[in-house]
PDB file of N, CA and C in Angstrom:
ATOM      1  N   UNK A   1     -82.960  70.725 117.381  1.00  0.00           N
ATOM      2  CA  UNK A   1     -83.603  70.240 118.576  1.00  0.00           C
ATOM      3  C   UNK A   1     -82.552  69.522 119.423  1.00  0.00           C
ATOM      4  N   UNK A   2     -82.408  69.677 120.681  1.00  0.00           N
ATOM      5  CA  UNK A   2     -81.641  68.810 121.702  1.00  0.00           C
ATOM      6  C   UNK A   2     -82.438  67.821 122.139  1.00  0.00           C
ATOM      7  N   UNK A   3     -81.819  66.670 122.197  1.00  0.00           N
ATOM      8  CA  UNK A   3     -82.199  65.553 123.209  1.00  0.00           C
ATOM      9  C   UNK A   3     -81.168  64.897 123.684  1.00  0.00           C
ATOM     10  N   UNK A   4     -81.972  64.129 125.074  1.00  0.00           N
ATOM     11  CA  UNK A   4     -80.958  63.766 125.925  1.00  0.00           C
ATOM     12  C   UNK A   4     -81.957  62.507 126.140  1.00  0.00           C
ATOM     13  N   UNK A   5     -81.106  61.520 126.203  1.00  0.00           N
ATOM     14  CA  UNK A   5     -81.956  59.946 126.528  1.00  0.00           C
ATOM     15  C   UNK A   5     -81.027  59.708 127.629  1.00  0.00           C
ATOM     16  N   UNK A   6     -81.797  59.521 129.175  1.00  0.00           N
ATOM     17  CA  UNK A   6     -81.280  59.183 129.891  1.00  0.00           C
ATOM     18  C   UNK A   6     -81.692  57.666 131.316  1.00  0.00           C
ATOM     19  N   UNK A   7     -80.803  57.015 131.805  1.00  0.00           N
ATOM     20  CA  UNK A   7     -81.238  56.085 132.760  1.00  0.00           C
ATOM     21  C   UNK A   7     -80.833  56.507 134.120  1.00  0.00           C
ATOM     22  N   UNK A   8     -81.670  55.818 135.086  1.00  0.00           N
ATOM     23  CA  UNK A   8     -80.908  55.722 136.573  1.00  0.00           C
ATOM     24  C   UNK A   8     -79.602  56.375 136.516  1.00  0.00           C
ATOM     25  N   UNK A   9     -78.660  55.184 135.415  1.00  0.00           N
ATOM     26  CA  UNK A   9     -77.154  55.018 136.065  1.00  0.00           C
ATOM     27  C   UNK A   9     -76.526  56.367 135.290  1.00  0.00           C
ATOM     28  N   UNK A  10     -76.906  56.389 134.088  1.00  0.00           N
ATOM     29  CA  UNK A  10     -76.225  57.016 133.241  1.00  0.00           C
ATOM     30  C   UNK A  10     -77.048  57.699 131.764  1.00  0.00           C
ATOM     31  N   UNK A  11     -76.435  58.403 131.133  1.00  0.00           N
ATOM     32  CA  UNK A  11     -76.606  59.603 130.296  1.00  0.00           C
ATOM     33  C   UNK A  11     -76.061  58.478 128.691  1.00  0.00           C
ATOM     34  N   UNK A  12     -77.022  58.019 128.482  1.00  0.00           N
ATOM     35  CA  UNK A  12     -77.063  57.689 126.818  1.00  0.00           C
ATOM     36  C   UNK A  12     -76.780  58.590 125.943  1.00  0.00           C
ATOM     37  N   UNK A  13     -76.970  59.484 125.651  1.00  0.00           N
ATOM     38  CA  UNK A  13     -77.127  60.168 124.547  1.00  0.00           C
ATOM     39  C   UNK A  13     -77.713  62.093 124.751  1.00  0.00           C
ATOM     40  N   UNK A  14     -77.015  62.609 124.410  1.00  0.00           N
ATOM     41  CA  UNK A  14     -76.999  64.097 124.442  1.00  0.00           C
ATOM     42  C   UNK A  14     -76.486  64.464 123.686  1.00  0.00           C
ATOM     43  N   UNK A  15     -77.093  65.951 122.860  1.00  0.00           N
ATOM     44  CA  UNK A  15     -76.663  66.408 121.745  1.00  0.00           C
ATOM     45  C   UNK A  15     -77.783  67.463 120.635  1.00  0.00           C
ATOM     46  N   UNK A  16     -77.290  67.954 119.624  1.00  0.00           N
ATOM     47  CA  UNK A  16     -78.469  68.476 118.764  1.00  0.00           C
ATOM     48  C   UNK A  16     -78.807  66.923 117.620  1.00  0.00           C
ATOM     49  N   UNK A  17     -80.123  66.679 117.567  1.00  0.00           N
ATOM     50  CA  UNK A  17     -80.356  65.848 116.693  1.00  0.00           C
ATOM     51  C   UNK A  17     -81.480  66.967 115.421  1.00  0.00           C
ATOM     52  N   UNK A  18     -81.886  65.938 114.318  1.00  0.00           N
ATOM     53  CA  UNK A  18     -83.160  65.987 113.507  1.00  0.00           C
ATOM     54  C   UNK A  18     -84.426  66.024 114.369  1.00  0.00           C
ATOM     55  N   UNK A  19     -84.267  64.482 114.674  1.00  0.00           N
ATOM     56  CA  UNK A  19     -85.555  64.157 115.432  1.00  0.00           C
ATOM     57  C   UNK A  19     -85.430  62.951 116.091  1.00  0.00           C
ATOM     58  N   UNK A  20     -86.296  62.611 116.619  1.00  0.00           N
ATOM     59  CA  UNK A  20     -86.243  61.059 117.119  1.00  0.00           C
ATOM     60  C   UNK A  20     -87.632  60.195 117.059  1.00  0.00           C
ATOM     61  N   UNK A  21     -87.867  59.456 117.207  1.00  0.00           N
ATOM     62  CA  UNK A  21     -88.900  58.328 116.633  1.00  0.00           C
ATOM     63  C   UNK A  21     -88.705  57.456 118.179  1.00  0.00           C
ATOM     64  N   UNK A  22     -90.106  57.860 118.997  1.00  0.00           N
ATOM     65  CA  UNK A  22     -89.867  57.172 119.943  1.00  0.00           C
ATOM     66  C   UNK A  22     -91.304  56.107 120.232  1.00  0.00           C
ATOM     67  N   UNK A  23     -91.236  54.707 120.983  1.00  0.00           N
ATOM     68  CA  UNK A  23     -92.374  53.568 121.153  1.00  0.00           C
ATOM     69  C   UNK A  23     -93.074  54.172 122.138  1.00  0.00           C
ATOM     70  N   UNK A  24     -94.247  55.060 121.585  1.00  0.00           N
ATOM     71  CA  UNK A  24     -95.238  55.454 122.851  1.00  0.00           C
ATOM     72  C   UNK A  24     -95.960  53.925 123.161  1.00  0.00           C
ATOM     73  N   UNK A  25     -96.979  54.018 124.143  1.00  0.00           N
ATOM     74  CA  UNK A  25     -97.649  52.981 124.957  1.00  0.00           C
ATOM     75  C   UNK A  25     -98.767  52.499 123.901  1.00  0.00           C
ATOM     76  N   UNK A  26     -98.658  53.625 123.000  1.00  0.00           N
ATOM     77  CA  UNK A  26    -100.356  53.401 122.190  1.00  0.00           C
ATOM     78  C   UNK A  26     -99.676  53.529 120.657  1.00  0.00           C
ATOM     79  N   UNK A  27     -98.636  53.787 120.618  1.00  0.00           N
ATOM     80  CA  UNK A  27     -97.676  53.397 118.898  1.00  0.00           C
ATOM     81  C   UNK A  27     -96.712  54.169 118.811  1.00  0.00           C
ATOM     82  N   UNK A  28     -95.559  54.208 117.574  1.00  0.00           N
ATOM     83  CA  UNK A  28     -94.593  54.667 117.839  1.00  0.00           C
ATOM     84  C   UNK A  28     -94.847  55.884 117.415  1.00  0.00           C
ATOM     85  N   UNK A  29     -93.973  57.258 117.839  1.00  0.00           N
ATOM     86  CA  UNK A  29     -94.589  58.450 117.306  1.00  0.00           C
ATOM     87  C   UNK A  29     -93.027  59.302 117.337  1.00  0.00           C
ATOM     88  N   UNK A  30     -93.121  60.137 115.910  1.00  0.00           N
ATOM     89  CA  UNK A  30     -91.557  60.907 116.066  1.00  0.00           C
ATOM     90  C   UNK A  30     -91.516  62.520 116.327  1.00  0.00           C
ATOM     91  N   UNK A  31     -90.595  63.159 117.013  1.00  0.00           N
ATOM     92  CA  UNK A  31     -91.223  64.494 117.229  1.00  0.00           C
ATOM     93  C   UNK A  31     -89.350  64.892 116.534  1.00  0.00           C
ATOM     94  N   UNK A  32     -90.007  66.425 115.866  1.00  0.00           N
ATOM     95  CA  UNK A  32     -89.083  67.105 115.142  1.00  0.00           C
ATOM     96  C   UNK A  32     -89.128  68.639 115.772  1.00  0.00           C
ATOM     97  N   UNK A  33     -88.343  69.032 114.958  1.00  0.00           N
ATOM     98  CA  UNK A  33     -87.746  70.574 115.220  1.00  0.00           C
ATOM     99  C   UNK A  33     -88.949  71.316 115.627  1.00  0.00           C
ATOM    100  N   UNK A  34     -89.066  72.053 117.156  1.00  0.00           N
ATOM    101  CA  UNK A  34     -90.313  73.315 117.358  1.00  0.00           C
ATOM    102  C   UNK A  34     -91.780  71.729 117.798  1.00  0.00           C
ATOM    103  N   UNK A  35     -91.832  71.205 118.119  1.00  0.00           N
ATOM    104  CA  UNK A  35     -92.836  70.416 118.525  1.00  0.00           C
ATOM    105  C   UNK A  35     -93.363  71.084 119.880  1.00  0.00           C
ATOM    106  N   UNK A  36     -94.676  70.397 119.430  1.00  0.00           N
ATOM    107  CA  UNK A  36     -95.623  71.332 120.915  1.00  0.00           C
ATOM    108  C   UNK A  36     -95.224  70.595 121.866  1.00  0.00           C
ATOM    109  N   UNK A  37     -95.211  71.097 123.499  1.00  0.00           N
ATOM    110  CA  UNK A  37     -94.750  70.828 124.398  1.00  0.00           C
ATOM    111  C   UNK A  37     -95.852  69.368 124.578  1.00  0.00           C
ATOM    112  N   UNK A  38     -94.795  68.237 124.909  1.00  0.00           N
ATOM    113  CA  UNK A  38     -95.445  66.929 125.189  1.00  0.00           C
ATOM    114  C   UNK A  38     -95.117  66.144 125.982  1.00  0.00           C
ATOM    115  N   UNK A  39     -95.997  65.365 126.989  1.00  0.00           N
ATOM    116  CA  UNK A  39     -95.239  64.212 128.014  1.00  0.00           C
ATOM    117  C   UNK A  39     -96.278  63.030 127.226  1.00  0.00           C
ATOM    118  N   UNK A  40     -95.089  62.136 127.611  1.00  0.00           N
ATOM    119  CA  UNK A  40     -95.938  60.810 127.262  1.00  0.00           C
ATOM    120  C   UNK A  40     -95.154  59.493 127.860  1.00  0.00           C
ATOM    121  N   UNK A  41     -96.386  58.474 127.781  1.00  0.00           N
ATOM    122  CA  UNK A  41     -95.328  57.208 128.380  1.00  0.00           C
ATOM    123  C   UNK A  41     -94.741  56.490 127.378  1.00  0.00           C
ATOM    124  N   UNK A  42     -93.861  55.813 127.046  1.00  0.00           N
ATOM    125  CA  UNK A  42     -93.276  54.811 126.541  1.00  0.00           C
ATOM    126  C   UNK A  42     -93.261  53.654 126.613  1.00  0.00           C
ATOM    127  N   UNK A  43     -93.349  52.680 125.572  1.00  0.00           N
ATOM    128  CA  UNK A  43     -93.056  50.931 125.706  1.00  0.00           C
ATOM    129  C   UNK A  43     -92.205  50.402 125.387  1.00  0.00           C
ATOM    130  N   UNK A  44     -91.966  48.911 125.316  1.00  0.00           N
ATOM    131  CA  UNK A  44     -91.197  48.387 125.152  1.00  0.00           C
ATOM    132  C   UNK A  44     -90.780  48.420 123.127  1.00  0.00           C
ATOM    133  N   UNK A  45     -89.447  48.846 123.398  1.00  0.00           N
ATOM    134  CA  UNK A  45     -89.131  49.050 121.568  1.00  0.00           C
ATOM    135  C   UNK A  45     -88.025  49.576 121.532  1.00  0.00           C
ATOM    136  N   UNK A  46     -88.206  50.918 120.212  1.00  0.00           N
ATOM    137  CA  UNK A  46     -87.206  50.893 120.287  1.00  0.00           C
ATOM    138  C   UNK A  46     -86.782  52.469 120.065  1.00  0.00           C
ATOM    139  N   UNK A  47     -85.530  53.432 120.243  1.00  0.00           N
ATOM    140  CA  UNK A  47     -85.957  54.865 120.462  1.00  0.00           C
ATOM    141  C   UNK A  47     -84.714  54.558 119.145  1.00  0.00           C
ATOM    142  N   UNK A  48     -85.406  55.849 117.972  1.00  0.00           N
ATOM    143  CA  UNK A  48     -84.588  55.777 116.687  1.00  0.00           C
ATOM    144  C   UNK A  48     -84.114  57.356 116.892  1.00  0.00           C
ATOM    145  N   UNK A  49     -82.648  57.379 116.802  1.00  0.00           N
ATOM    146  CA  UNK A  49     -82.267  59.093 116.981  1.00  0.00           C
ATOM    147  C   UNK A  49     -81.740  59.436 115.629  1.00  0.00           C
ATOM    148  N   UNK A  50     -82.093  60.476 115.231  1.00  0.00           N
ATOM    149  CA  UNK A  50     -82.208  60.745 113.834  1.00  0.00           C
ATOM    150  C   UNK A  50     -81.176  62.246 113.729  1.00  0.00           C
ATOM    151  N   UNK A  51     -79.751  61.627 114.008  1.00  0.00           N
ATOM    152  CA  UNK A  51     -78.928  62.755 114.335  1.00  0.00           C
ATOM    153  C   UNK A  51     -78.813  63.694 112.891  1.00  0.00           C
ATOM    154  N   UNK A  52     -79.330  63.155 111.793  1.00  0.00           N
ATOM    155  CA  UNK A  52     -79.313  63.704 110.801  1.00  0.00           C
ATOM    156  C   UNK A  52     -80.306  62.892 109.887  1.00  0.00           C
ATOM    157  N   UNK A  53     -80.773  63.652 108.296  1.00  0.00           N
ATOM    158  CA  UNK A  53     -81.844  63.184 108.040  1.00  0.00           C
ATOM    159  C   UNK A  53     -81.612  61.247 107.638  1.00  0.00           C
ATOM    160  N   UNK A  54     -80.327  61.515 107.165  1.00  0.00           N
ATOM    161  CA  UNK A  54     -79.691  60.093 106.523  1.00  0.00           C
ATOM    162  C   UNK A  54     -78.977  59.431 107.982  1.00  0.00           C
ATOM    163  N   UNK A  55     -78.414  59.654 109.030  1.00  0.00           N
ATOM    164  CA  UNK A  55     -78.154  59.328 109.970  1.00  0.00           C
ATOM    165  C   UNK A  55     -78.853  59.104 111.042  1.00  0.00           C
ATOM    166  N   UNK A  56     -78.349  57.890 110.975  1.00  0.00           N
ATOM    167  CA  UNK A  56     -79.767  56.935 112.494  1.00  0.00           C
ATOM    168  C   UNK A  56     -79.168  56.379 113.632  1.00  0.00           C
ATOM    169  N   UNK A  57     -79.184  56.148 114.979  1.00  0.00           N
ATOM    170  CA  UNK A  57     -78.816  55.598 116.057  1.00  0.00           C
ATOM    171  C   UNK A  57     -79.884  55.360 116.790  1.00  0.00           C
ATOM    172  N   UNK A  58     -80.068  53.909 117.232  1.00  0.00           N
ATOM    173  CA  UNK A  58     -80.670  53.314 117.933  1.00  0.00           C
ATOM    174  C   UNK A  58     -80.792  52.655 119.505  1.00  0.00           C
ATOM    175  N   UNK A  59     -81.648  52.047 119.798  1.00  0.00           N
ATOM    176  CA  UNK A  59     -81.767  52.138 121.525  1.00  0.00           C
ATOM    177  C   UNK A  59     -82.891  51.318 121.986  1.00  0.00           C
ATOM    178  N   UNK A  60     -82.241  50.366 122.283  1.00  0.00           N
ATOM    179  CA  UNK A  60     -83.821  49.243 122.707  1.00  0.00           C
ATOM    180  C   UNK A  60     -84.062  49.842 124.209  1.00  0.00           C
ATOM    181  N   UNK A  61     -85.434  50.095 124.682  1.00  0.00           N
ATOM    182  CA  UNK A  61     -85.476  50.288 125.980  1.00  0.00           C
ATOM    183  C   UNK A  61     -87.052  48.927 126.187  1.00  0.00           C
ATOM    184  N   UNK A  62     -87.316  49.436 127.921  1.00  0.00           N
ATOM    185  CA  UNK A  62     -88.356  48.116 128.435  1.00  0.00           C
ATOM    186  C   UNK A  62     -89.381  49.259 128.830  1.00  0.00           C
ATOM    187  N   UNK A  63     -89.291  50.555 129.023  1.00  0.00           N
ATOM    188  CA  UNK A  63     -90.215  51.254 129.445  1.00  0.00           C
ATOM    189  C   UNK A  63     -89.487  52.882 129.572  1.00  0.00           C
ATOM    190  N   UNK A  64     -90.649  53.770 129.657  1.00  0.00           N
ATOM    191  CA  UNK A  64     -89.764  55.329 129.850  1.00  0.00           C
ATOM    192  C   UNK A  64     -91.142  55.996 130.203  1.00  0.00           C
ATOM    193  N   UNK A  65     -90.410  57.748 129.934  1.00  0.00           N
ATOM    194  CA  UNK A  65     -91.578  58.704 129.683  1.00  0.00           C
ATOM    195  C   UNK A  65     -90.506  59.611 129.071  1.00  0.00           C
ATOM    196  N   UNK A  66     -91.039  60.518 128.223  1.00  0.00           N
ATOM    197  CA  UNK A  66     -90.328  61.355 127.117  1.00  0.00           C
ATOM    198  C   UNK A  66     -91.288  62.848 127.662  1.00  0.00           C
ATOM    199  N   UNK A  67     -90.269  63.791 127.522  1.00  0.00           N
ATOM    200  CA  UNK A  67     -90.809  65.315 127.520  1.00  0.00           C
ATOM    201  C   UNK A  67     -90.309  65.603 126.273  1.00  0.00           C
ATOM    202  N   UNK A  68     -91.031  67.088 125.903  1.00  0.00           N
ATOM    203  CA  UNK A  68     -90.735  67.619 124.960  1.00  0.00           C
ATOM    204  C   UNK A  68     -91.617  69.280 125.443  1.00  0.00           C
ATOM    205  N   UNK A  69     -90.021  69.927 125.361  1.00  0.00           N
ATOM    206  CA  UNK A  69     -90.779  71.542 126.116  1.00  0.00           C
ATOM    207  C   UNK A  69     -89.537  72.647 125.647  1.00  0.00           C
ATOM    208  N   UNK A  70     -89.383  73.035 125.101  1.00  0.00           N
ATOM    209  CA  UNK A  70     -89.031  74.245 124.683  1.00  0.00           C
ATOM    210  C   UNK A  70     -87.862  73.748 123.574  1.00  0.00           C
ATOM    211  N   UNK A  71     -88.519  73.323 122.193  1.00  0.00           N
ATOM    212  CA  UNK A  71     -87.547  72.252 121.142  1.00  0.00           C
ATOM    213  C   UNK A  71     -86.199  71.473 121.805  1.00  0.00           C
ATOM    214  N   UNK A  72     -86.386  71.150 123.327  1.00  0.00           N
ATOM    215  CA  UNK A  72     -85.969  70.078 123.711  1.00  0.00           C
ATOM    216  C   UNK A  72     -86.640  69.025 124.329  1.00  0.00           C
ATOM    217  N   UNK A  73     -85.910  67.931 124.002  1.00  0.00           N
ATOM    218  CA  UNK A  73     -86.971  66.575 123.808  1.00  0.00           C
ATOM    219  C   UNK A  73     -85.970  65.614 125.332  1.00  0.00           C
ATOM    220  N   UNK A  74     -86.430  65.572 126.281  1.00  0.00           N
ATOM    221  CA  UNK A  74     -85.784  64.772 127.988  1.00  0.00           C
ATOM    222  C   UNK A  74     -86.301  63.404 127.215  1.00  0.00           C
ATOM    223  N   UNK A  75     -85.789  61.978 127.493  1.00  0.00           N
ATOM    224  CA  UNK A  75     -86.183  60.641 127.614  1.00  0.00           C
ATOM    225  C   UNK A  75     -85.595  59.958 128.926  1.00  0.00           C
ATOM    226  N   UNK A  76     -86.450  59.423 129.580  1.00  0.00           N
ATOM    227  CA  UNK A  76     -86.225  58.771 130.905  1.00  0.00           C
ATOM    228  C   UNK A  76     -86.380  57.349 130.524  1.00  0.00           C
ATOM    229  N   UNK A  77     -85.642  56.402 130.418  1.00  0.00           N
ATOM    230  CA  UNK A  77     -85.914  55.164 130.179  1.00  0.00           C
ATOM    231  C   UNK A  77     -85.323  54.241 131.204  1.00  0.00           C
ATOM    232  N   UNK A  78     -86.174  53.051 131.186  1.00  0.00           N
ATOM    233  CA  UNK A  78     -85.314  51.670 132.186  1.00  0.00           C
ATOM    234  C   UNK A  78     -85.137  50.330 130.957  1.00  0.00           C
ATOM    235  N   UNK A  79     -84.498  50.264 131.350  1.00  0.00           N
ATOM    236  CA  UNK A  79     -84.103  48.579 130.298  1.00  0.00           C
ATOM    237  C   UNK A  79     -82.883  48.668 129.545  1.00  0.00           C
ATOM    238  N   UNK A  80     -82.140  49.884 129.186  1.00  0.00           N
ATOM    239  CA  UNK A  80     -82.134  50.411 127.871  1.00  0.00           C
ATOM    240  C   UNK A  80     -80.827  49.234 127.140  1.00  0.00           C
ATOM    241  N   UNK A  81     -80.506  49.249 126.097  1.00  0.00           N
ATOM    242  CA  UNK A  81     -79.575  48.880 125.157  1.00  0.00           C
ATOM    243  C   UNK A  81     -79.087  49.575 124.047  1.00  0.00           C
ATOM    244  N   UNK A  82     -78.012  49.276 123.442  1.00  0.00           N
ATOM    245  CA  UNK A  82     -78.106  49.967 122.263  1.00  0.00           C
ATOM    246  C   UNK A  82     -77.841  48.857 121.332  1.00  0.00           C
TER     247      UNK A  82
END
């Protein structure tokens, strides 16, 4: 699966991952390899990238919205940190 976590200014993160584990508005939820096409909003937390099953990288954001459409996964976030 590709994802790309991105802000305004700049491009966080791009690449093939596992999966990622992201803070929807209503709880956190993780999407993996072939996931049905999804938009959703995001909260304040935290986005876990799961570049492998034992390998983790993290990402505090304040708000987003995440796609997920053809086993690639877009993240639009504002706040962000790592």
């Amino acid at each position: 699966m590709t994802l790309e976590i991105l802000t305004p200014e700049t491009k966080l993160y791009s690449g093939d991952v596992y999966g990622v584990q992201l803070p929807g508005i209503e709880g956190s939820f993780e999407v993996l390899e072939k996931h049905a096409p999804l938009v959703a909003e995001l909260g304040k937390g935290k986005i876990k990238v799961l570049k492998t099953k034992t390998e983790v990288s993290s990402y505090t954001i304040e708000s987003g919205f995440a796609e997920v459409l053809d086993n690639k996964t877009t993240v639009l976030v504002e706040g962000a940190t790592e």
